[in-house]
Protein backbone atom coordinates (compact mmCIF):
# COMPACT_ATOMS: atom_id res chain seq x y z
CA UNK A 1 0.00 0.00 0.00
CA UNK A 2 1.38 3.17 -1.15
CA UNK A 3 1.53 6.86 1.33
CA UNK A 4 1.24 10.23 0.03
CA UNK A 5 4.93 11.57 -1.60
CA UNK A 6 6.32 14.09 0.61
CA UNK A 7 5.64 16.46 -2.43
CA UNK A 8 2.35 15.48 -3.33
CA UNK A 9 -0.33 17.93 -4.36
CA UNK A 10 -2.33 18.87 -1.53
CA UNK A 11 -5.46 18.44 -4.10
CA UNK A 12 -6.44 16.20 -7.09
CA UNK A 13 -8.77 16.01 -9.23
CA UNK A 14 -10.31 13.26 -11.13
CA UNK A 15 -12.79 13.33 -14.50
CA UNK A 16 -13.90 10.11 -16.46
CA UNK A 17 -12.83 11.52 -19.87
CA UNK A 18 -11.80 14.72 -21.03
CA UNK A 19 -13.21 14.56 -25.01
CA UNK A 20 -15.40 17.14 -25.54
CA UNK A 21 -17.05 19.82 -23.70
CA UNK A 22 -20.42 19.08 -22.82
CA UNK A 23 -22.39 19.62 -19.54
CA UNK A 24 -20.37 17.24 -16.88
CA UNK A 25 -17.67 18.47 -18.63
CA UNK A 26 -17.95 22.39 -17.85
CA UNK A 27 -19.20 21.10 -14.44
CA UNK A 28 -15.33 19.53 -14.02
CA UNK A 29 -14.34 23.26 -15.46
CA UNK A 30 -15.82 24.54 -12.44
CA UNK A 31 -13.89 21.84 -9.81
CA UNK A 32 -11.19 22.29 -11.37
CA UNK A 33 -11.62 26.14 -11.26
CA UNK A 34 -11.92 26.16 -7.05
CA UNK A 35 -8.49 24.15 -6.90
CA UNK A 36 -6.30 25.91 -10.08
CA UNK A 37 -3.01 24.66 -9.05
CA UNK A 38 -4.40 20.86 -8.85
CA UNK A 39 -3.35 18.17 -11.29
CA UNK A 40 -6.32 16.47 -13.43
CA UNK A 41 -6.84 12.87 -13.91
CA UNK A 42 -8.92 10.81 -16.84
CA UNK A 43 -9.09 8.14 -18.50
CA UNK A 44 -8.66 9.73 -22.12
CA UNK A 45 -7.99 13.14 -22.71
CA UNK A 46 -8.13 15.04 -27.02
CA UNK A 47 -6.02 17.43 -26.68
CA UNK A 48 -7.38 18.33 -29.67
CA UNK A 49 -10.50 20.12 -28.68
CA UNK A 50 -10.66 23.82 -28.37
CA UNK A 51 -13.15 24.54 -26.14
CA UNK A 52 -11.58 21.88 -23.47
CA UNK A 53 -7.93 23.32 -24.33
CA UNK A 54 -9.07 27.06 -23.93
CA UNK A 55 -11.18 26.16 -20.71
CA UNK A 56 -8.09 23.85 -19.08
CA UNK A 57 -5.08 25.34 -20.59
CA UNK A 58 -1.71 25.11 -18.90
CA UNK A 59 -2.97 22.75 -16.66
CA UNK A 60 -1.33 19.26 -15.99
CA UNK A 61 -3.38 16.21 -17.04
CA UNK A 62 -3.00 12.89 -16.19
CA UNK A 63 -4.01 10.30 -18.73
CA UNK A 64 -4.58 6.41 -18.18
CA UNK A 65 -2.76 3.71 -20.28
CA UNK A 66 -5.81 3.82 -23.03
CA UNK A 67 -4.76 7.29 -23.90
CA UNK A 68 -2.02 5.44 -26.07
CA UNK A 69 -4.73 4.02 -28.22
CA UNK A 70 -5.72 7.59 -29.70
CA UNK A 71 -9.60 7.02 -28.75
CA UNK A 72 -11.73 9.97 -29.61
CA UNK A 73 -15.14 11.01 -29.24
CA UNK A 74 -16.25 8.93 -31.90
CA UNK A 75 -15.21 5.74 -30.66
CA UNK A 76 -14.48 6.36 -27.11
CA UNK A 77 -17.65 3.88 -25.88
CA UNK A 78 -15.61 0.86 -28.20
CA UNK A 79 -13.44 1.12 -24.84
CA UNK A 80 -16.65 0.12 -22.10
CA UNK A 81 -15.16 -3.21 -20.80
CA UNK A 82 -11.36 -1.63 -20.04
CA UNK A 83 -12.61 1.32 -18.21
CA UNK A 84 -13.01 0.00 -15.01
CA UNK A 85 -9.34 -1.45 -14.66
CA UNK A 86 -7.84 1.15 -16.22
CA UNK A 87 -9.93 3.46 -13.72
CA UNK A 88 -8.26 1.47 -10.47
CA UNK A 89 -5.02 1.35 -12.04
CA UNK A 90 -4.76 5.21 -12.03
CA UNK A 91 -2.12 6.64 -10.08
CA UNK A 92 -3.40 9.52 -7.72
CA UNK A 93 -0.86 11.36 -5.59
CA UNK A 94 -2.95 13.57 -3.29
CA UNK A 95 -1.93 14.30 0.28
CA UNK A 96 -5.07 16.04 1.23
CA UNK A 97 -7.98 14.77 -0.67
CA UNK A 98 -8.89 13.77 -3.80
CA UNK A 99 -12.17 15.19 -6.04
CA UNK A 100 -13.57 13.19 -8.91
CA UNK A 101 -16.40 14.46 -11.08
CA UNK A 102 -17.93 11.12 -12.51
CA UNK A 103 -21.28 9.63 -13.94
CA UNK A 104 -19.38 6.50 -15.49
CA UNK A 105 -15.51 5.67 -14.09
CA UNK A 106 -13.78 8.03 -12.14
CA UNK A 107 -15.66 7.30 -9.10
CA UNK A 108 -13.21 4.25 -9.11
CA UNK A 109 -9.75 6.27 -9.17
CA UNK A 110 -8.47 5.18 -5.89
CA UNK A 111 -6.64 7.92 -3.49
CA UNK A 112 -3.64 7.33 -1.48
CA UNK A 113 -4.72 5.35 1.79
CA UNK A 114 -5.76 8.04 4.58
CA UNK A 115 -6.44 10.45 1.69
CA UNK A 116 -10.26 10.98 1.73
CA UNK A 117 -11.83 10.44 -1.63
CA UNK A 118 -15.12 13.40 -2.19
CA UNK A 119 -17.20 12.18 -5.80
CA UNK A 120 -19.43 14.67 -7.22
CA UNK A 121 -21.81 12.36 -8.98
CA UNK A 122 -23.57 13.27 -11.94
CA UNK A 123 -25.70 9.71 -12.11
CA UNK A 124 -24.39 6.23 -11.38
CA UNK A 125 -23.40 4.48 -14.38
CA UNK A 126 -27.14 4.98 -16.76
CA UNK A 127 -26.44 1.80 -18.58
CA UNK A 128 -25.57 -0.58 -15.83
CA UNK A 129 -28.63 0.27 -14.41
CA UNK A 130 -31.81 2.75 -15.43
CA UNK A 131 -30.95 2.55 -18.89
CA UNK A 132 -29.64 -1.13 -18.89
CA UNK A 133 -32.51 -1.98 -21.12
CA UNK A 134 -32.40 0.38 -23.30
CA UNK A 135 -28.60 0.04 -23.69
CA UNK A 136 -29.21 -3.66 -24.91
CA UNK A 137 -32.25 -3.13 -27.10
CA UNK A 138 -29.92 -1.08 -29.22
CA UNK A 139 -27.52 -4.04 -29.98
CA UNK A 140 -27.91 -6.80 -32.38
CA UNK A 141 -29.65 -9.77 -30.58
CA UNK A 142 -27.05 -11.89 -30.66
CA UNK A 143 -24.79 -9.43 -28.92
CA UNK A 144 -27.33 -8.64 -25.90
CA UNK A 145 -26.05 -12.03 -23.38
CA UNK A 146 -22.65 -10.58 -23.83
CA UNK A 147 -23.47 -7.17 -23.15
CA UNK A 148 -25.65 -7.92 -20.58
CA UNK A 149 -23.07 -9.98 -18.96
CA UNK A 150 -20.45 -7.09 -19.13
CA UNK A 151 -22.97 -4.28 -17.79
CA UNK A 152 -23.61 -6.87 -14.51
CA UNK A 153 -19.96 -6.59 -13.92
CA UNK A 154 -19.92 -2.92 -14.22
CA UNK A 155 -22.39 -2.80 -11.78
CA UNK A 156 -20.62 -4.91 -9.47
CA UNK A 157 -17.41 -2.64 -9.72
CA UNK A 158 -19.64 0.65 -9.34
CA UNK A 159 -21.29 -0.53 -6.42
CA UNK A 160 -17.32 -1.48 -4.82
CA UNK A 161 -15.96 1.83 -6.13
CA UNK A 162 -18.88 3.50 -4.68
CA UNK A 163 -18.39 1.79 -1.32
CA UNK A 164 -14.99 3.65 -0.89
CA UNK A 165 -15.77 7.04 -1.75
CA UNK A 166 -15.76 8.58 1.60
CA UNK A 167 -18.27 11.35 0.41
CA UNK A 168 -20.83 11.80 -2.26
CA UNK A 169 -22.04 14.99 -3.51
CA UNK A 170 -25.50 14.84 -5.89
CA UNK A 171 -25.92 16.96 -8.74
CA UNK A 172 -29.58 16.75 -8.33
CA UNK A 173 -32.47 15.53 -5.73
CA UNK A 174 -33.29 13.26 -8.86
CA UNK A 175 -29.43 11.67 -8.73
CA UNK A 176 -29.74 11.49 -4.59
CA UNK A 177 -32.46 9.15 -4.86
CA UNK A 178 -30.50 6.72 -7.91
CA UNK A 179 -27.50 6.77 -5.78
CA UNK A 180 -29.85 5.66 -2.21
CA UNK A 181 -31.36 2.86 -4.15
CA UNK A 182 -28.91 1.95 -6.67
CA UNK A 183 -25.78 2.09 -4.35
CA UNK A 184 -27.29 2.58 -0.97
CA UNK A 185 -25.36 5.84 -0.05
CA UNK A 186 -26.28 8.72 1.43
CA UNK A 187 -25.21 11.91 -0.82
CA UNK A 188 -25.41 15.61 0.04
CA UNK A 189 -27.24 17.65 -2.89
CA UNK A 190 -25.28 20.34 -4.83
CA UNK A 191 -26.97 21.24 -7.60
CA UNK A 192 -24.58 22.05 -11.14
CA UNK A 193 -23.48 25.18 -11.71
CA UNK A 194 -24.16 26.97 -14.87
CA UNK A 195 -22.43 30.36 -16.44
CA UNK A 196 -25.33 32.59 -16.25
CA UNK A 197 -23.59 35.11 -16.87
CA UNK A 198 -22.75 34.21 -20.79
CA UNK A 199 -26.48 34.96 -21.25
CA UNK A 200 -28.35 38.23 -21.81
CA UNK A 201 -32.41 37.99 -21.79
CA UNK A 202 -33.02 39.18 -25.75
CA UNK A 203 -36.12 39.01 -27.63
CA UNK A 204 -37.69 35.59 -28.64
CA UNK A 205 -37.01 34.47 -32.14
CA UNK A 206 -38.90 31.48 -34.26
CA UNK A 207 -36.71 28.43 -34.09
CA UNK A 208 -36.76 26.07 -31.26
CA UNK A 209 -33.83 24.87 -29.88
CA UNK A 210 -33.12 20.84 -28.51
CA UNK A 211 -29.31 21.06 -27.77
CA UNK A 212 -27.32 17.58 -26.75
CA UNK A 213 -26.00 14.41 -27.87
CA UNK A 214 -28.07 13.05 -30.82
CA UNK A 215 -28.76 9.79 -28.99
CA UNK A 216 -32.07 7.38 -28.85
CA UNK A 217 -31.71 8.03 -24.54
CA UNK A 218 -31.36 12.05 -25.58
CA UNK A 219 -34.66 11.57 -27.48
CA UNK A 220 -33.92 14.13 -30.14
CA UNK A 221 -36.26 12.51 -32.39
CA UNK A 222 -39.37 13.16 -30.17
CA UNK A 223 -38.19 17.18 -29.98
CA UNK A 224 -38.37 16.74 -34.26
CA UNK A 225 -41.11 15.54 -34.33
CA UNK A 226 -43.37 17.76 -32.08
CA UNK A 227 -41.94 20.69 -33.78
CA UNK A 228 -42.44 19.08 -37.57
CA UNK A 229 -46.40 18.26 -36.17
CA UNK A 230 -46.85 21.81 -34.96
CA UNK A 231 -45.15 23.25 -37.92
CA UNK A 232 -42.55 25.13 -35.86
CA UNK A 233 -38.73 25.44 -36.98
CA UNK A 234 -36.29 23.93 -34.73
CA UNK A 235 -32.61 23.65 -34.85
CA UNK A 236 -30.98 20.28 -33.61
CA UNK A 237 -27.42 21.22 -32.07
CA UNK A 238 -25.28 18.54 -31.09
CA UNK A 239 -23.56 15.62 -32.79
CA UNK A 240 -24.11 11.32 -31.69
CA UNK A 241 -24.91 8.12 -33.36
CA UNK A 242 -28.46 8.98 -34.49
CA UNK A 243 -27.55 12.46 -36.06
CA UNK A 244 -26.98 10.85 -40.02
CA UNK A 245 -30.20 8.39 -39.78
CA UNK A 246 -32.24 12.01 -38.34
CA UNK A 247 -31.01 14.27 -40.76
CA UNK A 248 -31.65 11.84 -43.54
CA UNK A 249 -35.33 11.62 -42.44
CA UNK A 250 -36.17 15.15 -41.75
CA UNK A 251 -34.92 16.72 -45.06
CA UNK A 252 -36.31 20.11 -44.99
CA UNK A 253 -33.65 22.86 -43.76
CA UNK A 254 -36.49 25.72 -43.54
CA UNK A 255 -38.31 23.62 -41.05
CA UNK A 256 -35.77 21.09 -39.35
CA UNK A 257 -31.73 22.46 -39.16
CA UNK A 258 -28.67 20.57 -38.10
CA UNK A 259 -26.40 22.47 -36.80
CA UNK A 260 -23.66 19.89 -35.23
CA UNK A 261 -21.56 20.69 -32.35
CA UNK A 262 -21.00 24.58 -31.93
CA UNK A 263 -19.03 26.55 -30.03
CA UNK A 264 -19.95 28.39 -26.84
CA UNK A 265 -20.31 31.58 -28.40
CA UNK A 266 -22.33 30.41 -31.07
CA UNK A 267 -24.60 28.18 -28.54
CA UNK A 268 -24.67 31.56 -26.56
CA UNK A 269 -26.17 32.80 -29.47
CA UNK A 270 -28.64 29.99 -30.61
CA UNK A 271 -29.86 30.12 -27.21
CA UNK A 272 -30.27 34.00 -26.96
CA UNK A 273 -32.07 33.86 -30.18
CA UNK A 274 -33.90 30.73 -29.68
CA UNK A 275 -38.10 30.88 -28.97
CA UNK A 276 -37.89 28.40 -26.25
CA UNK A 277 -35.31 25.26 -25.40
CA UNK A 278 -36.99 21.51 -25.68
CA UNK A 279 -35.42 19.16 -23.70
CA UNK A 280 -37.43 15.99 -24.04
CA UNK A 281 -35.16 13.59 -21.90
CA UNK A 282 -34.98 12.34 -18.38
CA UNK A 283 -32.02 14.39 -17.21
CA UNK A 284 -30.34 13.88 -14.18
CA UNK A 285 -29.95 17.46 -14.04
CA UNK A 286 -30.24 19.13 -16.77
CA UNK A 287 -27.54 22.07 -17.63
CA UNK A 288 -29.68 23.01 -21.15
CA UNK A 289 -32.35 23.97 -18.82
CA UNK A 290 -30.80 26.46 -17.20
CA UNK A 291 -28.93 27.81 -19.55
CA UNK A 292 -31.96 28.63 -21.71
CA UNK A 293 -33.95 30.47 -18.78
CA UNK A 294 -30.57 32.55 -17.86
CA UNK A 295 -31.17 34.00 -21.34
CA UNK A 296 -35.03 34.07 -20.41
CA UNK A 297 -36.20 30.99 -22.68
CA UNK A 298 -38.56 29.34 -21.51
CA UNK A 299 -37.97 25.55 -21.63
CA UNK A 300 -40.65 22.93 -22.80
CA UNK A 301 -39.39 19.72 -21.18
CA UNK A 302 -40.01 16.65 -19.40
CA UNK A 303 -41.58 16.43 -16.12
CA UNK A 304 -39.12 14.12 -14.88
CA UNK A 305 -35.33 14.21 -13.61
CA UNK A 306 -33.46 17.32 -12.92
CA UNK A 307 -36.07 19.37 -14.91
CA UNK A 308 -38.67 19.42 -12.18
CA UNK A 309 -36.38 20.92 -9.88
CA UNK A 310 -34.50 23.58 -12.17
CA UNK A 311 -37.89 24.52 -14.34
CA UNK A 312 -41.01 25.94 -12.32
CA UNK A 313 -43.90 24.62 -14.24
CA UNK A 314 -45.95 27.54 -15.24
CA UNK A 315 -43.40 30.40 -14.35
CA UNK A 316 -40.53 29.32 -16.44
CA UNK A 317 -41.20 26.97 -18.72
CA UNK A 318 -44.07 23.92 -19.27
CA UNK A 319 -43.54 20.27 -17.98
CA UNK A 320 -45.14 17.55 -20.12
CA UNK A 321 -45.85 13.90 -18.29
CA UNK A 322 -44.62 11.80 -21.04
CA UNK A 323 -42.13 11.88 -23.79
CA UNK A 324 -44.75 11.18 -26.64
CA UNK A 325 -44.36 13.47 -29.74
CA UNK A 326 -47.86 14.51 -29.42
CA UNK A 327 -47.91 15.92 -26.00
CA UNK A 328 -45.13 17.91 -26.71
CA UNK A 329 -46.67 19.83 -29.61
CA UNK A 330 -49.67 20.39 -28.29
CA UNK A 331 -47.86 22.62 -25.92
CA UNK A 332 -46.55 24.04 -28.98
CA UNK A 333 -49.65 24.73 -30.77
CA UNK A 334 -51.43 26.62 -27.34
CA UNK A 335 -49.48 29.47 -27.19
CA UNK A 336 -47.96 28.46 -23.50
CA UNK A 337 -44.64 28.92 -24.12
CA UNK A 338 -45.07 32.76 -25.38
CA UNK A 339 -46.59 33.36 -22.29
CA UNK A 340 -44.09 32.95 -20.31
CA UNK A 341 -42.20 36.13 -18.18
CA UNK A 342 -38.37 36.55 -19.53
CA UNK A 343 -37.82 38.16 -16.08
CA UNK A 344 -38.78 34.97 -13.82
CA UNK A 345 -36.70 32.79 -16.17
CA UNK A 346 -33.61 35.05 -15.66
CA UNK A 347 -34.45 35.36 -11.98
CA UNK A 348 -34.99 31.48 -11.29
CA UNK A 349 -31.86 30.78 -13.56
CA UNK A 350 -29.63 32.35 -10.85
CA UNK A 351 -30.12 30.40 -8.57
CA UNK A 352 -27.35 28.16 -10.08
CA UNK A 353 -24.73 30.37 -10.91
CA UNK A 354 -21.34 28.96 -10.82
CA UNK A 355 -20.42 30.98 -8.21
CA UNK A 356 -23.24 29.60 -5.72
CA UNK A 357 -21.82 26.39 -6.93
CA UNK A 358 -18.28 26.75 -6.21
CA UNK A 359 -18.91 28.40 -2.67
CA UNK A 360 -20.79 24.84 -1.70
CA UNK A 361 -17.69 22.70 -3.08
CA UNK A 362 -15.22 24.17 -1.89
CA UNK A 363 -16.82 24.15 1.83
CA UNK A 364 -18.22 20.43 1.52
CA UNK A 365 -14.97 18.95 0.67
CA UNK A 366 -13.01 20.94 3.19
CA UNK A 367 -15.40 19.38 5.70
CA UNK A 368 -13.56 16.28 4.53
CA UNK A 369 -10.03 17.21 5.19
């Protein structure tokens, strides 16, 4: 059993993968922003990516032994059954704690012993357990016992990893309750911080926004398909496995646009310009959400997940009970959405603000040390 180095960093911090920048990923910006002299660890790391460089630059990262397989975005997930060994074969040198920001692997880096170990938790692993289904409808059927049988182990390592985190910190009410019945943990509930301030309340435009990765969980197809039934434009930003088989069915730029992965000032934009955001996924907290009413949006989502606790139904935006194409543009067609106050949206949006956020961390994990 190794002992802290007489030199080791007093902090460390710990991501799953640093690929692109997406919402747990500007959440890590924001941990790693309260501790600036602290070394980073991951699994895989492009340092490729601009927005990642520009948001970590100069700063020391510390890359597993996958790294040397130059794994990207695009086939990153190719990697699922090596993560977890890789994970506990990380090398941490910390002689005062160690902070991981994980909703797949980095809950399993492993501190020196003594060295408390504090795990901001963005969901437990989706597909070893509320999406496990879902994860193996999408393969071939003669791939599901194999799959099956690797997401059981995962779930078996989670639930050891999780066992040894000394503190867990909830990015949601929503996540608190996966991690008491998945893991059977107690968590503390700091809810993700967002840059309000990037966003200035303008005037609504036409298009609708549904921003993410174009997955079947992300349920971009059911945000299409409202707005193509209620004849409203909507732009789809964000790239993912569905995107080509999408864009090949909806053909119509006037009415459905593609836009890919953007950068943040031309999200910043999107968003400022949008009519209202559509998030029509479970999300375990739900960083679109806020966004949009911080540039007083209003948000047409799901009533389920993070959005019933960051979007007042009514005030802010409208909550719809299930994710059926239908419902959703029905809300369209009424007239709700206009309705809504770009004040209150601004005003409820700050209650998130990074720098509520980092005021929490900080003080929960030096209540660790």
């Amino acid at each position: 059993m190794r002992s802290p180095s007489a030199d080791a960093p007093e902090v460390a911090l710990g991501h799953d993968y640093l690929l692109v920048l997406r919402g747990a990923e500007r959440v890590f910006c924001e941990i790693a922003a309260i501790w600036p002299n602290a070394p980073i660890h991951t699994l895989l790391a492009d340092e490729h990516d601009e927005m990642l460089r520009e948001r970590l630059g100069g700063r020391t990262v510390h890359v597993s032994s996958l790294q040397r397989l130059g794994v990207r975005q695009d086939g990153f997930r190719a990697l699922l059954p090596l993560y977890p060994l890789a994970a506990g074969r990380m090398r941490i040198e910390a002689s005062g704690v160690l902070v991981t920001d994980s909703s797949a692997f980095a809950i399993g880096f492993r501190p020196p012993p003594g060295v408390p170990h504090v795990c901001y938790c963005h969901s437990p692993f989706r597909y070893a357990w509320h999406a496990r289904e879902q994860a193996l409808a999408e393969q071939p059927a003669i791939l599901r016992p194999a799959v099956g049988a690797l997401l059981d182990r995962i779930r078996r390592w989670e639930l050891d990893a999780a066992s040894r985190v000394t503190h867990l910190i909830a990015n949601s009410e929503h996540c608190r309750r996966m991690i008491a019945d998945y893991w059977g943990r107690d968590a503390e509930v700091i809810h993700a911080p967002v840059d309000v301030e990037r966003f200035t309340p303008s005037p609504r435009g036409e298009r609708l926004l549904v921003i993410g990765e174009v997955t079947r969980h992300k349920r971009t197809a059911v945000a299409i398909e409202a707005a193509v039934a209620a004849g409203v434009p909507i732009t789809v930003v964000g790239d993912g496995p569905d995107k080509d088989e999408l864009e090949a069915r909806y053909r119509d730029p006037g009415l459905v646009e593609f836009a890919g992965r953007v950068d943040d000032r031309r999200l910043t934009g999107l968003i400022e310009s949008a009519r209202a955001v559509v998030v029509p996924s479970t999300e375990e907290f739900g960083i679109v959400a806020v966004e949009a009413q911080a540039a007083g949006k209003p948000v047409l989502a799901l009533g389920a997940g993070g959005a019933v606790e960051t979007v007042i139904a009514g005030e802010t935006g409208i909550l719809v009970d299930r994710p059926d194409p239908e419902l959703f543009a029905a809300v369209l067609r009424s007239g709700e959405l206009d309705r809504i106050d770009q004040a209150r949206c601004r005003e409820n949006a700050e209650r998130f603000s990074a720098a509520v956020f980092r005021g929490r961390m900080a003080a929960a994990v030096n209540a660790q040390r």
